[in-house]
Protein backbone atom coordinates (compact mmCIF):
# COMPACT_ATOMS: atom_id res chain seq x y z
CA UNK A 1 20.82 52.95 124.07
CA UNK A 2 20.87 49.43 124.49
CA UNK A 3 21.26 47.01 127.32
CA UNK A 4 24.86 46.82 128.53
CA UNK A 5 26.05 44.92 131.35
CA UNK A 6 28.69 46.57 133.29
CA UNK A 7 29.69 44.18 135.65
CA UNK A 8 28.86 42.89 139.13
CA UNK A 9 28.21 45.92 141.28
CA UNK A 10 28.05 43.74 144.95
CA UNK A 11 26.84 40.87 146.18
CA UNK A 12 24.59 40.85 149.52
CA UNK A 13 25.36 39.33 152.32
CA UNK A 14 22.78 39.12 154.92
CA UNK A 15 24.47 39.67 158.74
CA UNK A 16 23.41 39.50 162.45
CA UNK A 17 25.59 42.55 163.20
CA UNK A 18 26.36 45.06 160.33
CA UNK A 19 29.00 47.75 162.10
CA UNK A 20 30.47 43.95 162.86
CA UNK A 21 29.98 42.35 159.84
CA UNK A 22 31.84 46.58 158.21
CA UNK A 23 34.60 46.33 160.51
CA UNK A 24 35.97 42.36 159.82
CA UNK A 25 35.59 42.56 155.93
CA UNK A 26 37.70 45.90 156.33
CA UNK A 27 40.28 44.80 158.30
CA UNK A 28 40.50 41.43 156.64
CA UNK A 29 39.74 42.11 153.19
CA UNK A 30 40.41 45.31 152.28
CA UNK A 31 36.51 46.08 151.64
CA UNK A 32 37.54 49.67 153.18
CA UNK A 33 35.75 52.15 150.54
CA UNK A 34 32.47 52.98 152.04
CA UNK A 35 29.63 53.99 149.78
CA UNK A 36 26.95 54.40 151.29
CA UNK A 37 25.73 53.68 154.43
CA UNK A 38 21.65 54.08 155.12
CA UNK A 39 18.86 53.12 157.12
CA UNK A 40 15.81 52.27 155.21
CA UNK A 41 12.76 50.73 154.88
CA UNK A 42 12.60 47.67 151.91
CA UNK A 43 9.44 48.26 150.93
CA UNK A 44 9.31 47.37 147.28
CA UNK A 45 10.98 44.18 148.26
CA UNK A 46 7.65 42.27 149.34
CA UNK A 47 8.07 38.98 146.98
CA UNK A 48 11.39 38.07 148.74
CA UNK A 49 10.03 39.03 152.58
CA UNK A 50 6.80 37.36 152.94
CA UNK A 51 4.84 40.62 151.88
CA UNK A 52 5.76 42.84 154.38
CA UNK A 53 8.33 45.94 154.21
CA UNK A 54 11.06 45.27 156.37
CA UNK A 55 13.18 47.62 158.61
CA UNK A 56 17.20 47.52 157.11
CA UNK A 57 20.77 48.98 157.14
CA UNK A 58 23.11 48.68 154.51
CA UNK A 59 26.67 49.58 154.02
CA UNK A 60 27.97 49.37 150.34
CA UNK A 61 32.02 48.41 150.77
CA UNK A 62 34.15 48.42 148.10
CA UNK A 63 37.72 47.64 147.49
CA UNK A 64 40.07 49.58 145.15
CA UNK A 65 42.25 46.67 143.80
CA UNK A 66 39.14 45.84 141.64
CA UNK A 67 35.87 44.12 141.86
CA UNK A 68 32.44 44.33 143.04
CA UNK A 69 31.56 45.44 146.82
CA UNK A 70 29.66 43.81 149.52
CA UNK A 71 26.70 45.11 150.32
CA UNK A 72 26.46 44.07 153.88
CA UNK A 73 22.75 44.04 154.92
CA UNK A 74 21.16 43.35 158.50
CA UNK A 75 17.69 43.31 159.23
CA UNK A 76 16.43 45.74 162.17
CA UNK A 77 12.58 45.17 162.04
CA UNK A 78 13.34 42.25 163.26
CA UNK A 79 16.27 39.64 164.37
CA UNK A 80 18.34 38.48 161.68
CA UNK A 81 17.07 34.64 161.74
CA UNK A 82 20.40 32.16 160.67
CA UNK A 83 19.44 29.00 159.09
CA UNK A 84 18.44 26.03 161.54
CA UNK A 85 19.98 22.92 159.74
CA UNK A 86 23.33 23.06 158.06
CA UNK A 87 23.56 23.34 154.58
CA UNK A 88 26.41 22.31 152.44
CA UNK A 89 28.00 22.77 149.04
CA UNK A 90 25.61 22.35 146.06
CA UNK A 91 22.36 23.56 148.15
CA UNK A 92 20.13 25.88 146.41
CA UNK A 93 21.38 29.46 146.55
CA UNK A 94 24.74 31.66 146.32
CA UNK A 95 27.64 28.72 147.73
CA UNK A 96 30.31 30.65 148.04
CA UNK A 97 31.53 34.22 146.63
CA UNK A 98 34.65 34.42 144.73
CA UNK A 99 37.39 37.19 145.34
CA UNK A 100 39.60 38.29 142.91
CA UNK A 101 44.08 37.86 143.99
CA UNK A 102 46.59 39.10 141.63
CA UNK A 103 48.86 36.82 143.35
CA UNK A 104 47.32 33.99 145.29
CA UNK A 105 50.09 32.84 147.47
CA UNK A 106 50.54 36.37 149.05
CA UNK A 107 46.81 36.67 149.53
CA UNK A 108 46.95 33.14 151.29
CA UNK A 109 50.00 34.55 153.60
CA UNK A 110 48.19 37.28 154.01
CA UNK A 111 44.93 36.22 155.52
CA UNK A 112 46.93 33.33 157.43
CA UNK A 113 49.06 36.00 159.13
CA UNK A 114 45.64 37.70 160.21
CA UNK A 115 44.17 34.09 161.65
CA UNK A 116 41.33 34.16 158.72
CA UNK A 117 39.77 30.50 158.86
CA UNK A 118 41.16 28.71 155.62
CA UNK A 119 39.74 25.71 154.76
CA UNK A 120 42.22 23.55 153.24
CA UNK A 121 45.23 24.61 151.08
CA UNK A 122 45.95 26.11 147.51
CA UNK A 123 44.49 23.83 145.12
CA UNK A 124 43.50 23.84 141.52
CA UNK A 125 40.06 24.70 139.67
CA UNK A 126 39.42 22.34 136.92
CA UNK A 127 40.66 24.99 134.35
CA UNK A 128 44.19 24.83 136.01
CA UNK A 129 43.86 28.45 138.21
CA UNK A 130 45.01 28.54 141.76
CA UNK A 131 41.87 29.10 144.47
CA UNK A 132 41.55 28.40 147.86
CA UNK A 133 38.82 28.77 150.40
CA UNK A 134 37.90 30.89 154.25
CA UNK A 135 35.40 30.84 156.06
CA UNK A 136 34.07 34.25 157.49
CA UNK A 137 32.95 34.38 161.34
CA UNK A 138 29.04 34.12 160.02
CA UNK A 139 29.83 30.95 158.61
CA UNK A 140 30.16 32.56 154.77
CA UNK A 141 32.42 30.78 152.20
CA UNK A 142 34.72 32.68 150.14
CA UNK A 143 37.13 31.32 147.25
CA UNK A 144 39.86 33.59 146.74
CA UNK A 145 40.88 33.27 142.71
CA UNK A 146 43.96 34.16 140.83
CA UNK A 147 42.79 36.87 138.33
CA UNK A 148 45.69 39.26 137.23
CA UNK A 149 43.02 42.38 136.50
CA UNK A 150 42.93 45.12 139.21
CA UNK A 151 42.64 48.56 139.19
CA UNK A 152 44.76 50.25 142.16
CA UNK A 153 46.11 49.86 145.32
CA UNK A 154 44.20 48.83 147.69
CA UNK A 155 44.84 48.20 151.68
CA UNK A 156 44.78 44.25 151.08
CA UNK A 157 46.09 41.40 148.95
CA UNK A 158 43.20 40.62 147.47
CA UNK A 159 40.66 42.58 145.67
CA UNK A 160 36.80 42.55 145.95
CA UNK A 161 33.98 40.28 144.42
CA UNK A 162 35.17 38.46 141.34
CA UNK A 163 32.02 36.62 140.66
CA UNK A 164 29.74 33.50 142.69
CA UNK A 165 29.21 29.75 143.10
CA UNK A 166 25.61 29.07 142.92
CA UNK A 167 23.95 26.09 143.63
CA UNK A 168 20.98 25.50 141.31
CA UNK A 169 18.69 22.45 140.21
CA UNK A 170 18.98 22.55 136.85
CA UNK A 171 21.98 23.78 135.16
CA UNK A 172 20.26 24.07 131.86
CA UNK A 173 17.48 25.74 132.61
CA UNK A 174 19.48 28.54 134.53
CA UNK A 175 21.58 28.91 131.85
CA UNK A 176 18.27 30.73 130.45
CA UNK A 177 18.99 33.40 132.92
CA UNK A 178 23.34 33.64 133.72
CA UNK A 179 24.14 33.02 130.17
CA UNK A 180 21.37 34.49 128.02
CA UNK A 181 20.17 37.45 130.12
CA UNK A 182 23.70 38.40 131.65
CA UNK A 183 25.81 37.20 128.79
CA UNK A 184 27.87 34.75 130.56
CA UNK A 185 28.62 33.86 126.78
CA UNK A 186 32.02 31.43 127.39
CA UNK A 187 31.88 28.57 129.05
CA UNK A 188 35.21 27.65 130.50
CA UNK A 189 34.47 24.62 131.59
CA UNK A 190 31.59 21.55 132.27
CA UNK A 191 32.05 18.45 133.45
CA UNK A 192 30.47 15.77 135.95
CA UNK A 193 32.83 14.38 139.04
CA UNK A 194 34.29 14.65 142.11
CA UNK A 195 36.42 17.81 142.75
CA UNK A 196 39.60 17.86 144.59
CA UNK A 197 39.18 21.21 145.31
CA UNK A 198 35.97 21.68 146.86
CA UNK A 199 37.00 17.93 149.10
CA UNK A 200 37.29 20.32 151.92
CA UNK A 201 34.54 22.42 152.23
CA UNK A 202 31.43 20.99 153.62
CA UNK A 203 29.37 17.50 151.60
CA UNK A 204 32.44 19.06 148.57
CA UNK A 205 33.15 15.69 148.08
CA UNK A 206 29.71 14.76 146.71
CA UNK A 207 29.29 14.31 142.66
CA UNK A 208 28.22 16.97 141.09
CA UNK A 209 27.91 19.01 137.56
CA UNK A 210 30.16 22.22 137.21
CA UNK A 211 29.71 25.13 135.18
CA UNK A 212 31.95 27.79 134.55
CA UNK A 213 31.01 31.15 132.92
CA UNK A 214 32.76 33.71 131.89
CA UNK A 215 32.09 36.76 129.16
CA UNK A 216 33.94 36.85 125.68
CA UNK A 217 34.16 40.44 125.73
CA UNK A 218 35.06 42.50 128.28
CA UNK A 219 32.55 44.52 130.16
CA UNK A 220 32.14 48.31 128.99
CA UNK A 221 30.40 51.54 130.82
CA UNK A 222 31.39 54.06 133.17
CA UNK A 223 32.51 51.63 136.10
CA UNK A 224 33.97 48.48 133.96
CA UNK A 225 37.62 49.54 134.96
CA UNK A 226 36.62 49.16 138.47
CA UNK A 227 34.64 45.94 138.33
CA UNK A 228 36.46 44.26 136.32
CA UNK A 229 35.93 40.66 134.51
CA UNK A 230 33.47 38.25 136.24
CA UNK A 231 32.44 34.65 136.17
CA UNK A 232 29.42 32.67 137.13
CA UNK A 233 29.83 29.23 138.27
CA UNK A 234 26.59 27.05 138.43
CA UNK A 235 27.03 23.76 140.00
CA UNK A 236 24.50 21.17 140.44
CA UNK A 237 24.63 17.44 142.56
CA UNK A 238 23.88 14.67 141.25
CA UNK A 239 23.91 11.75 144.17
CA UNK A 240 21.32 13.79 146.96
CA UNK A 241 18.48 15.73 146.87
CA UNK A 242 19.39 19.76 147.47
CA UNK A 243 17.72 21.74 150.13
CA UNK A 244 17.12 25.77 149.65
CA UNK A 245 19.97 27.70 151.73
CA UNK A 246 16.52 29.97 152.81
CA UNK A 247 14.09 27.07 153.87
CA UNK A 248 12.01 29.01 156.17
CA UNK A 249 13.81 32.57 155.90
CA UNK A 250 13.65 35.61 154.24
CA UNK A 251 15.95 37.48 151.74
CA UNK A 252 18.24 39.38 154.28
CA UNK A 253 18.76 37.05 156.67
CA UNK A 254 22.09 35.56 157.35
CA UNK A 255 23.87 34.34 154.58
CA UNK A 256 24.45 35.87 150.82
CA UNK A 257 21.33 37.21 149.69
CA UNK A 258 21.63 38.08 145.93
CA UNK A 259 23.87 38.97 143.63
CA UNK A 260 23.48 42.82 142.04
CA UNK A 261 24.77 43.79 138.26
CA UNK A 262 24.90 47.23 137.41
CA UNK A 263 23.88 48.17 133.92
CA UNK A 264 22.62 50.56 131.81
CA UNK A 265 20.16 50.46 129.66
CA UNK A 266 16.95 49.23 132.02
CA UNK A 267 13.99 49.68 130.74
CA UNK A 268 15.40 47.61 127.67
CA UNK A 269 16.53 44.77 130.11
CA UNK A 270 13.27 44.61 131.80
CA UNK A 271 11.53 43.87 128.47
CA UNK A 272 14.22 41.32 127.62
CA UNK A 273 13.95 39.28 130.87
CA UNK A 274 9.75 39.70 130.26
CA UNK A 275 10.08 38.06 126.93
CA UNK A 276 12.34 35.12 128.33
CA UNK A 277 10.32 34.55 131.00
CA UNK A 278 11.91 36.05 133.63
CA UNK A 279 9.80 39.18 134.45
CA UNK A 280 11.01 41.89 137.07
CA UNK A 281 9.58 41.08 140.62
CA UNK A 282 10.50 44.19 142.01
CA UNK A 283 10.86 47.26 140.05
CA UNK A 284 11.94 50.63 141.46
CA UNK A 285 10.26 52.45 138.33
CA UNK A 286 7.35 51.61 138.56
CA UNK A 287 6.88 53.36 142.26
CA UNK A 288 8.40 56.81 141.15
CA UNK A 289 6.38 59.53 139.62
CA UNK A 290 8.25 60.71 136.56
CA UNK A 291 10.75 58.19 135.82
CA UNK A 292 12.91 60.21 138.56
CA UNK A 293 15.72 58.37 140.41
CA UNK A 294 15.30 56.18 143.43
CA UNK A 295 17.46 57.79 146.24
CA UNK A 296 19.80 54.83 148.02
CA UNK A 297 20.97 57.11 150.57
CA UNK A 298 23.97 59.71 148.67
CA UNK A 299 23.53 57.51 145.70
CA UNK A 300 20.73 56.94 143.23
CA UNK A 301 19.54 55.27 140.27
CA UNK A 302 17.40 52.60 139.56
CA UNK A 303 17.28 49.40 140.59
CA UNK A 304 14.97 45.98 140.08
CA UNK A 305 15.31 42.19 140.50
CA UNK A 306 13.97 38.95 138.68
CA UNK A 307 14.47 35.29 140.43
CA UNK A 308 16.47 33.02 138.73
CA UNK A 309 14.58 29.75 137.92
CA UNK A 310 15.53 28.53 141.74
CA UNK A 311 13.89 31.38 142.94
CA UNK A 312 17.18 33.07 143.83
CA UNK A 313 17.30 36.76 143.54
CA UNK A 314 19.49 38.56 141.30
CA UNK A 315 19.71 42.61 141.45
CA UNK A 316 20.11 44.94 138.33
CA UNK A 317 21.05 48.78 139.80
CA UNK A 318 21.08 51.66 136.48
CA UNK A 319 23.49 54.24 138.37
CA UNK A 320 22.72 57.68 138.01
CA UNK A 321 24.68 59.30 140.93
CA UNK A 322 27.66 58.15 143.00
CA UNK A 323 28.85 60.38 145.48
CA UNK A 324 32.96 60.34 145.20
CA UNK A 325 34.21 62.32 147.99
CA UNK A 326 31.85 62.03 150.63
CA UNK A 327 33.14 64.37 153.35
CA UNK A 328 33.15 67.31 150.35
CA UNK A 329 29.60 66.37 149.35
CA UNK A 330 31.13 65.95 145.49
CA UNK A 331 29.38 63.15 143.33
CA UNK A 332 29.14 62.07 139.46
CA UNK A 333 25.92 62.38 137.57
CA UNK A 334 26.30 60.07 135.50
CA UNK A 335 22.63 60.01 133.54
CA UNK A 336 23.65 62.12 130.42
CA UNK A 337 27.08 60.29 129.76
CA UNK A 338 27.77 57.70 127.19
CA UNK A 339 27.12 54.70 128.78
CA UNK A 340 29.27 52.55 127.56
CA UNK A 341 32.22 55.24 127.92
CA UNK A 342 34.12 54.07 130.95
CA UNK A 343 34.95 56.66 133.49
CA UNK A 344 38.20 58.39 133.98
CA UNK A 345 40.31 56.29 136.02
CA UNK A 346 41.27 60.10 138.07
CA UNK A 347 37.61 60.00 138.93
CA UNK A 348 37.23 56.79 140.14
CA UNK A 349 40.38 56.83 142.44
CA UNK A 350 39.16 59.41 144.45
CA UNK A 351 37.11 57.33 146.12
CA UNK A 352 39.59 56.45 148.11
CA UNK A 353 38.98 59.08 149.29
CA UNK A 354 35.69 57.58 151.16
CA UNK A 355 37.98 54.96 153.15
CA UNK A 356 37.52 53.97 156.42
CA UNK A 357 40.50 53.47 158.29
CA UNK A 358 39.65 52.13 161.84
């Protein structure tokens, strides 16, 4: 089969209030399509919550301009704990999450009209494309990018998750795992400075190494219409010592929590990241009798994780089935397609069908 990476599927983000956490990123950016939404136990999960199985409930949003989703994620075992210093820009962990625009300026109307925190103004990456930044109500950074790919109309602006900016402590050695194991092959930019850009958001004015990654070719497999192209920006300081965003917390509190790629070809990927070093810490196979899928609530597949060499988790999720009209109990099997056959672009619009509109 072969190990194919489709694209990034969500990124977690850890919240005190889910049903709050739903309803902003709906009305404010267009993360409307619901996928699932399930009550669970994380019990294969024990590396990344001090050994104990933890009480959760996810929603999986998506938005159908393009991207990944959110997969917005609140403890209920116990209270969601937020961090107890501040952390700024270049601490270790997921920085900031970047969302795709097809046209910035509207996107920056857009948000202003609807009183979204903006930090700053339209500004310039160091490869020339216009970003700028918000600031959620949970204290989350977003940088909205100028990327022409969608895939249809959406209820927003701006589309969904275009890709992250992690902080990390060694560039090169995580390079091992975003460039190597998820074949972040190009490398747009990386260089060493201040960044006019990032002068606004919080200790962005410190001087620091930045990496950008994108992928040659573009993604392939039954959801890369929908995903889309992604990039991977690494960025590492250089004049003060970084702290770990989760200091004294566990993955799913407050904050973003990992960053998932769906792919095909698993079993092949898990050997891959053994051999460089990066071995699965949690691996949804090995607790299922049979090889069968692992049910996520009306979707299912498999799923696993490695840490990155900060210790930051990152999420691989083999789809199998994805339920398309919800209300009509109708779904996709998709574990006897070609993989790297993209789904037809009929199928994958009716899940607009699964929008929430209050």
């Amino acid at each position: 089969m072969g190990i194919n990476i489709v694209g990034i599927q969500q990124i977690g983000i850890g919240v005190e209030d889910l049903y709050a956490g739903f309803k902003w990123y709906r009305q404010n950016f267009g993360m409307d399509i619901k996928i699932f939404d399930e009550k669970a136990v994380a019990e294969y999960m024990l590396p990344y919550t001090e050994g104990k199985s933890r009480e959760r409930h996810a929603i999986l949003a998506m938005n159908m301009l393009g991207g990944g989703g959110f997969e917005i994620w609140q403890h209920t075992g116990k209270t969601p704990q937020k961090a107890d210093f501040e952390f700024g820009l270049g601490d270790i962990g997921i920085n900031i999450c970047k969302v795709k625009s097809p046209d910035i300026h509207k996107t920056f109307d857009d948000l202003k009209q609807k009183q979204v925190k903006i930090i700053g103004d339209i500004a310039s990456s160091p490869d020339g494309r216009k970003v700028f930044y918000v600031c959620d109500p949970f204290g989350n950074y977003f940088q909205f990018v100028q990327e022409q790919d969608t895939f249809y109309k959406g209820t927003s602006e701006n589309g969904g998750t275009y890709g992250a900016v992690i902080g990390v402590t060694n560039i090169d050695e995580s390079l091992k795992v975003y460039q190597y194991l998820l074949n972040y092959d190009n490398v747009i930019y990386d260089k060493t400075d201040t960044f006019s850009d990032f002068a606004s958001l919080r200790r962005g004015k410190s001087n620091m190494r930045r990496v950008l990654l994108s992928h040659s070719q573009p993604r392939k497999g039954a959801f890369s219409q929908l995903l889309g192209p992604t990039q991977i920006e690494l960025i590492q300081v250089t004049d003060r010592k970084p702290v770990n965003i989760y200091k004294g917390r566990i993955w799913g509190d407050p904050g973003f929590i990992h960053l998932c790629f769906d792919v095909t070809g698993f079993d092949e990927l898990k050997e891959k990241c053994k051999n460089a070093g990066f071995p699965f810490t949690v691996d949804s196979t090995s607790q299922i009798v049979g090889g069968n899928s692992f049910d996520m609530g009306d979707a299912a597949g498999h799923f696993g994780y490695i840490s990155d060499p900060d210790g930051i988790p990152i999420e691989f999720v083999e789809t199998h089935k994805l339920p398309i009209i919800d209300k009509l109990n109708i779904s996709i099997n998709l574990s006897k397609r070609n993989p790297d056959k993209p789904l037809p672009r009929f199928i994958l619009k009716a899940l607009s069908f699964m929008r929430v509109k209050k």
